[in-house]
N, C-alpha and C. Protein backbone atom coordinates (compact mmCIF):
# COMPACT_ATOMS: atom_id res chain seq x y z
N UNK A 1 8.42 -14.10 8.59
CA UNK A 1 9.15 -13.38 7.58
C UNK A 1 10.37 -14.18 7.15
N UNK A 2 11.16 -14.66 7.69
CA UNK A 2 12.19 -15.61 8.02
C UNK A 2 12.08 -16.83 6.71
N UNK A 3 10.41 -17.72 7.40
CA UNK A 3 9.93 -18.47 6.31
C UNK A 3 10.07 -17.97 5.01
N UNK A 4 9.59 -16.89 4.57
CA UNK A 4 9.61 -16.63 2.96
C UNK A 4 10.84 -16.05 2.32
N UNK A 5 11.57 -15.84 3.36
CA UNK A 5 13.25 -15.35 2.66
C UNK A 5 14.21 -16.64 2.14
N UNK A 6 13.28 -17.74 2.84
CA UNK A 6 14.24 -18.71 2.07
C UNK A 6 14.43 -19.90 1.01
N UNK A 7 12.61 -19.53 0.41
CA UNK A 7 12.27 -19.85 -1.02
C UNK A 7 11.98 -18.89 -1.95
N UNK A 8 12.31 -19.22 -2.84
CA UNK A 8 12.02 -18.45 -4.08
C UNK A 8 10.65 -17.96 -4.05
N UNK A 9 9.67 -18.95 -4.05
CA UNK A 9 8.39 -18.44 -4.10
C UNK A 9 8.24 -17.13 -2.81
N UNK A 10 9.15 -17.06 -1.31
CA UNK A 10 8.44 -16.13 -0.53
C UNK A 10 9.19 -14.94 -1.27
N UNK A 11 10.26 -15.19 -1.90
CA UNK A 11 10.61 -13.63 -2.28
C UNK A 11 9.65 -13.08 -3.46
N UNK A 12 9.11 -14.28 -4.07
CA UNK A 12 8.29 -13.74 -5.04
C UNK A 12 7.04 -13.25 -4.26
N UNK A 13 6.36 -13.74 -3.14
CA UNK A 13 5.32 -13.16 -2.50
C UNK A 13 5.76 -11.62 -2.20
N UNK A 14 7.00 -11.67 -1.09
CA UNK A 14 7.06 -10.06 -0.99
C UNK A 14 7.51 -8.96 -2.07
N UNK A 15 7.85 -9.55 -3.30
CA UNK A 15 7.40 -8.09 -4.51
C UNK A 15 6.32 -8.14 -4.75
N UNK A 16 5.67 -8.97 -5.13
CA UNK A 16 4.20 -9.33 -5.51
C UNK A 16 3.27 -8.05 -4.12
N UNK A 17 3.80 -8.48 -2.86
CA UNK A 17 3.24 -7.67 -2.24
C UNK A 17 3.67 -6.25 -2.00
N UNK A 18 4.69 -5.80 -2.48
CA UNK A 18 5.17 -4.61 -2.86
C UNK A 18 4.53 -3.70 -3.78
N UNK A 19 4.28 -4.26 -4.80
CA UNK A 19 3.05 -4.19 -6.22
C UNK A 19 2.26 -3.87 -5.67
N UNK A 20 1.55 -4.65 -5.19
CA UNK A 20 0.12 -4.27 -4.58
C UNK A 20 0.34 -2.75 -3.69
N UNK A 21 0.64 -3.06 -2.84
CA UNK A 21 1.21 -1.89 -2.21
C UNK A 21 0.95 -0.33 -2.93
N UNK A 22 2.11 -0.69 -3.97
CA UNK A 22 2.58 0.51 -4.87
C UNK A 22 0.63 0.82 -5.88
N UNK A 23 0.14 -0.28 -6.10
CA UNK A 23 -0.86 0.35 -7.05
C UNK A 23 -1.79 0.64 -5.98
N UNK A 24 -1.88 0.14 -4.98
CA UNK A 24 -3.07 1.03 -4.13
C UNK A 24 -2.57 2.47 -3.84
N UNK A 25 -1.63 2.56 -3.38
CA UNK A 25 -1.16 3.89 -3.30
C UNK A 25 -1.24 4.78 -4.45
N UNK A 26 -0.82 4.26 -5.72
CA UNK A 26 -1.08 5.33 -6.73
C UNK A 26 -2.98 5.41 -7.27
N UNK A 27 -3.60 4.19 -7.13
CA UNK A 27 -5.19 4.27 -6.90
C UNK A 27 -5.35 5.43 -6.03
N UNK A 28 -4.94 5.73 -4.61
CA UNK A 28 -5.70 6.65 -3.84
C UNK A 28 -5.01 8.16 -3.82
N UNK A 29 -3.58 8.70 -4.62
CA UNK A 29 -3.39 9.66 -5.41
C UNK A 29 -4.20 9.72 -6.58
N UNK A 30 -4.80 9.15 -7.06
CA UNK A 30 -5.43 9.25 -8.20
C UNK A 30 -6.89 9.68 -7.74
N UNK A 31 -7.38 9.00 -7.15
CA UNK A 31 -8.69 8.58 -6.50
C UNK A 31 -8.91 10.50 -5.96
N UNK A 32 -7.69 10.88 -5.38
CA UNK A 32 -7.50 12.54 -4.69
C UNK A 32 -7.63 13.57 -5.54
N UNK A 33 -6.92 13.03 -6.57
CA UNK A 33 -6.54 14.10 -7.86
C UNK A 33 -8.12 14.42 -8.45
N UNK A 34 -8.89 13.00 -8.95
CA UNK A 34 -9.80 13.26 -9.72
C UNK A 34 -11.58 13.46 -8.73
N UNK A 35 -11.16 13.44 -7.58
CA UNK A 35 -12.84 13.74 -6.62
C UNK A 35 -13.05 15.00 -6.72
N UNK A 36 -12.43 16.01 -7.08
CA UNK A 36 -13.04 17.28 -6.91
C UNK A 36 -14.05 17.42 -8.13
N UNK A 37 -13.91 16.58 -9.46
CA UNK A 37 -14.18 16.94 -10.54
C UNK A 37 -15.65 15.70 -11.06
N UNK A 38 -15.58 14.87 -10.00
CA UNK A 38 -16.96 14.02 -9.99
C UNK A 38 -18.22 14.82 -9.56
N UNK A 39 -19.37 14.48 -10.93
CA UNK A 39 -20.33 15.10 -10.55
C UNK A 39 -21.03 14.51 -10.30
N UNK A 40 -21.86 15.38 -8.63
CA UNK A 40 -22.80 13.98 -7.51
C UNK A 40 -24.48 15.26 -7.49
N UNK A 41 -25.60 14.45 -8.03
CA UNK A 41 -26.40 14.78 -7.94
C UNK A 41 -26.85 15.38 -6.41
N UNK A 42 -27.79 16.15 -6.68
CA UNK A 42 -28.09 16.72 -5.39
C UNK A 42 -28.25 16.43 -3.94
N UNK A 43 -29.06 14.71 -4.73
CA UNK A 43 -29.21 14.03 -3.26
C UNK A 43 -28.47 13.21 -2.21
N UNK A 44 -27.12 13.25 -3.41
CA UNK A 44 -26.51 12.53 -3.18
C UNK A 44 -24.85 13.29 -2.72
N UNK A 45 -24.87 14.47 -2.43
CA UNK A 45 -23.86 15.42 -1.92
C UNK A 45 -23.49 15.33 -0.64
N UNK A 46 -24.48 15.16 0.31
CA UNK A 46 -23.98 14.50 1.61
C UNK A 46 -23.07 13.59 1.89
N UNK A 47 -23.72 12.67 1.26
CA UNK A 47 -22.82 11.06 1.33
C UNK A 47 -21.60 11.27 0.47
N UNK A 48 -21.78 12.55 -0.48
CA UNK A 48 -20.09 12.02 -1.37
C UNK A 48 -19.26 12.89 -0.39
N UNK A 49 -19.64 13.85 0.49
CA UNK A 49 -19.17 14.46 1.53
C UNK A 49 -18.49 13.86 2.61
N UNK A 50 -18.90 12.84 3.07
CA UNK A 50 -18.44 12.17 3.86
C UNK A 50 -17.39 11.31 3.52
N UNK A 51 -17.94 10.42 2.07
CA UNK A 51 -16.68 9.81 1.20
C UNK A 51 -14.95 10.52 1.28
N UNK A 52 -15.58 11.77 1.14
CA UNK A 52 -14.86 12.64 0.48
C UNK A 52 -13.71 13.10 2.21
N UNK A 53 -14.41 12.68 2.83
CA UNK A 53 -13.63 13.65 4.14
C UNK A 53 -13.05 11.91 5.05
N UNK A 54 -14.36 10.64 4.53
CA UNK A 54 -13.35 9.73 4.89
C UNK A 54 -11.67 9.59 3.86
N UNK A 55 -11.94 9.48 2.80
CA UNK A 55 -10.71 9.63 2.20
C UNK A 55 -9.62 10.20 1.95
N UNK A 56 -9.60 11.41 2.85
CA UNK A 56 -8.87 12.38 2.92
C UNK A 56 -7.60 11.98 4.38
N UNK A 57 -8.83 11.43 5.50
CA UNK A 57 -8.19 10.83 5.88
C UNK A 57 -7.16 9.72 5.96
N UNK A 58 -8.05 8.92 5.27
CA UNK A 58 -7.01 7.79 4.74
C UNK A 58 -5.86 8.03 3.69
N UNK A 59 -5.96 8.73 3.19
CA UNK A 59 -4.94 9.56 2.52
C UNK A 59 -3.54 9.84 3.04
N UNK A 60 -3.98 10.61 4.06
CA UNK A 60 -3.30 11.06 5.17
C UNK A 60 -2.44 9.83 5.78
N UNK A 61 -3.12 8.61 6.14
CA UNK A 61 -2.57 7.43 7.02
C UNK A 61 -1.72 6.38 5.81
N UNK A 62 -2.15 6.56 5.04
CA UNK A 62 -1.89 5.08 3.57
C UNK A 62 -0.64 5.43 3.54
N UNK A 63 0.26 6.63 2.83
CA UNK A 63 1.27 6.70 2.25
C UNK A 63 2.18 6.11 3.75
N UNK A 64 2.11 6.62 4.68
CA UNK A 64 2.83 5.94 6.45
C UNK A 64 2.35 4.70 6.60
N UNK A 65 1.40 4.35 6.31
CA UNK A 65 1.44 2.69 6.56
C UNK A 65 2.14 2.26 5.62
N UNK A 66 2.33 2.18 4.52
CA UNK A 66 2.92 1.58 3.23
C UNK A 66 4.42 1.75 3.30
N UNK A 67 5.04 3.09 3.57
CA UNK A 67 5.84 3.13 4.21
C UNK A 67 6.77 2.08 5.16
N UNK A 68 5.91 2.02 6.33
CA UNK A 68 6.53 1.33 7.44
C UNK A 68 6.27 -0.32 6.64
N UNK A 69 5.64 -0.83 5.95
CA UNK A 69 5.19 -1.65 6.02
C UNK A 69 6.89 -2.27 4.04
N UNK A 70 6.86 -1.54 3.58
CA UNK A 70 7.91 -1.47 2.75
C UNK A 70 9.26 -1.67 4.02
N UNK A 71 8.88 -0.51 4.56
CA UNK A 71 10.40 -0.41 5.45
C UNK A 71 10.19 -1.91 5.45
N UNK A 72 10.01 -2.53 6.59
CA UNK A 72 10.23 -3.83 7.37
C UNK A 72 10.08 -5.18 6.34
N UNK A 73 10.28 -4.84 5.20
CA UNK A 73 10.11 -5.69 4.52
C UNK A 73 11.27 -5.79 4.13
N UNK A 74 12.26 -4.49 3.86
CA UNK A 74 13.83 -4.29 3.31
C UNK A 74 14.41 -5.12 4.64
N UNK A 75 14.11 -4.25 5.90
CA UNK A 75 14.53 -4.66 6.59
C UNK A 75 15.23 -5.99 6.75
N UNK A 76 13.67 -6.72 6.85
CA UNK A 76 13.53 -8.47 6.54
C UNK A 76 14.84 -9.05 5.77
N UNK A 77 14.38 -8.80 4.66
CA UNK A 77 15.47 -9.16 3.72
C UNK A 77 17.24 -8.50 4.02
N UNK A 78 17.48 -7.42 4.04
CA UNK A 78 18.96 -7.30 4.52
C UNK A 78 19.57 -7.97 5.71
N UNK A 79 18.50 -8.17 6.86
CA UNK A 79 18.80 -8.80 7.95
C UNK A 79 19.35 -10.11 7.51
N UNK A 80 18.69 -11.15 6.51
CA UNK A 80 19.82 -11.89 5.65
C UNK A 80 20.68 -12.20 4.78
N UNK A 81 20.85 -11.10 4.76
CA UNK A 81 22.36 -11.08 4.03
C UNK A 81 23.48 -11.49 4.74
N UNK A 82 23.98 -12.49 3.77
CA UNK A 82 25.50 -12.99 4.53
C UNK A 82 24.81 -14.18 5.20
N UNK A 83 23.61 -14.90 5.64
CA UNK A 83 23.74 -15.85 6.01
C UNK A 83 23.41 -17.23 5.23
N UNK A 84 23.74 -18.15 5.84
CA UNK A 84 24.09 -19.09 4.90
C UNK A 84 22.79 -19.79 4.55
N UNK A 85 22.04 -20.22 3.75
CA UNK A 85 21.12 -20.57 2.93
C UNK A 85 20.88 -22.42 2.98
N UNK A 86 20.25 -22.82 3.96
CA UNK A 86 20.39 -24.40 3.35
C UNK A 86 19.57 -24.73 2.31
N UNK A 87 19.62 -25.48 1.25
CA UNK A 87 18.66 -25.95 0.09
C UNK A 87 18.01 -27.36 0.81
């Protein structure tokens, strides 16, 4: 983490990976919002069942991983503040 705080390019990696972050998360609010309203042929109700109850879970876990995973990224970065920068 250390490594990328002290080029330009790693700070550009960790928004870049912030982004990502942020659109998967709003993908799987979205992804929540609109499954009730997908229509799954007959034979195929089982399996969107399961889809449907894996993703619920992950639901559940994504917004806390992303979370912690944002946290320690601020973290990262405030932890250098104030120190001195060699070029």
């Amino acid at each position: 983490m250390r490594n990328l705080l002290k080029h330009k390019e790693g700070n550009a990696a960790i928004v870049g990976g912030l982004v990502g972050i942020l659109v998967v998360i709003i993908g799987i609010f979205v992804y929540g919002e609109i499954a009730g309203s997908i229509n799954v042929p007959d034979a195929g109700v089982t399996p969107a069942a399961n889809v449907n109850t894996t993703a619920g879970t992950v639901f559940g876990l994504a917004p806390i991983v992303a979370i912690v995973i944002i946290a320690s990224m601020i973290l990262g970065i405030v932890a250098n503040f104030g120190k001195s920068r060699s070029v």
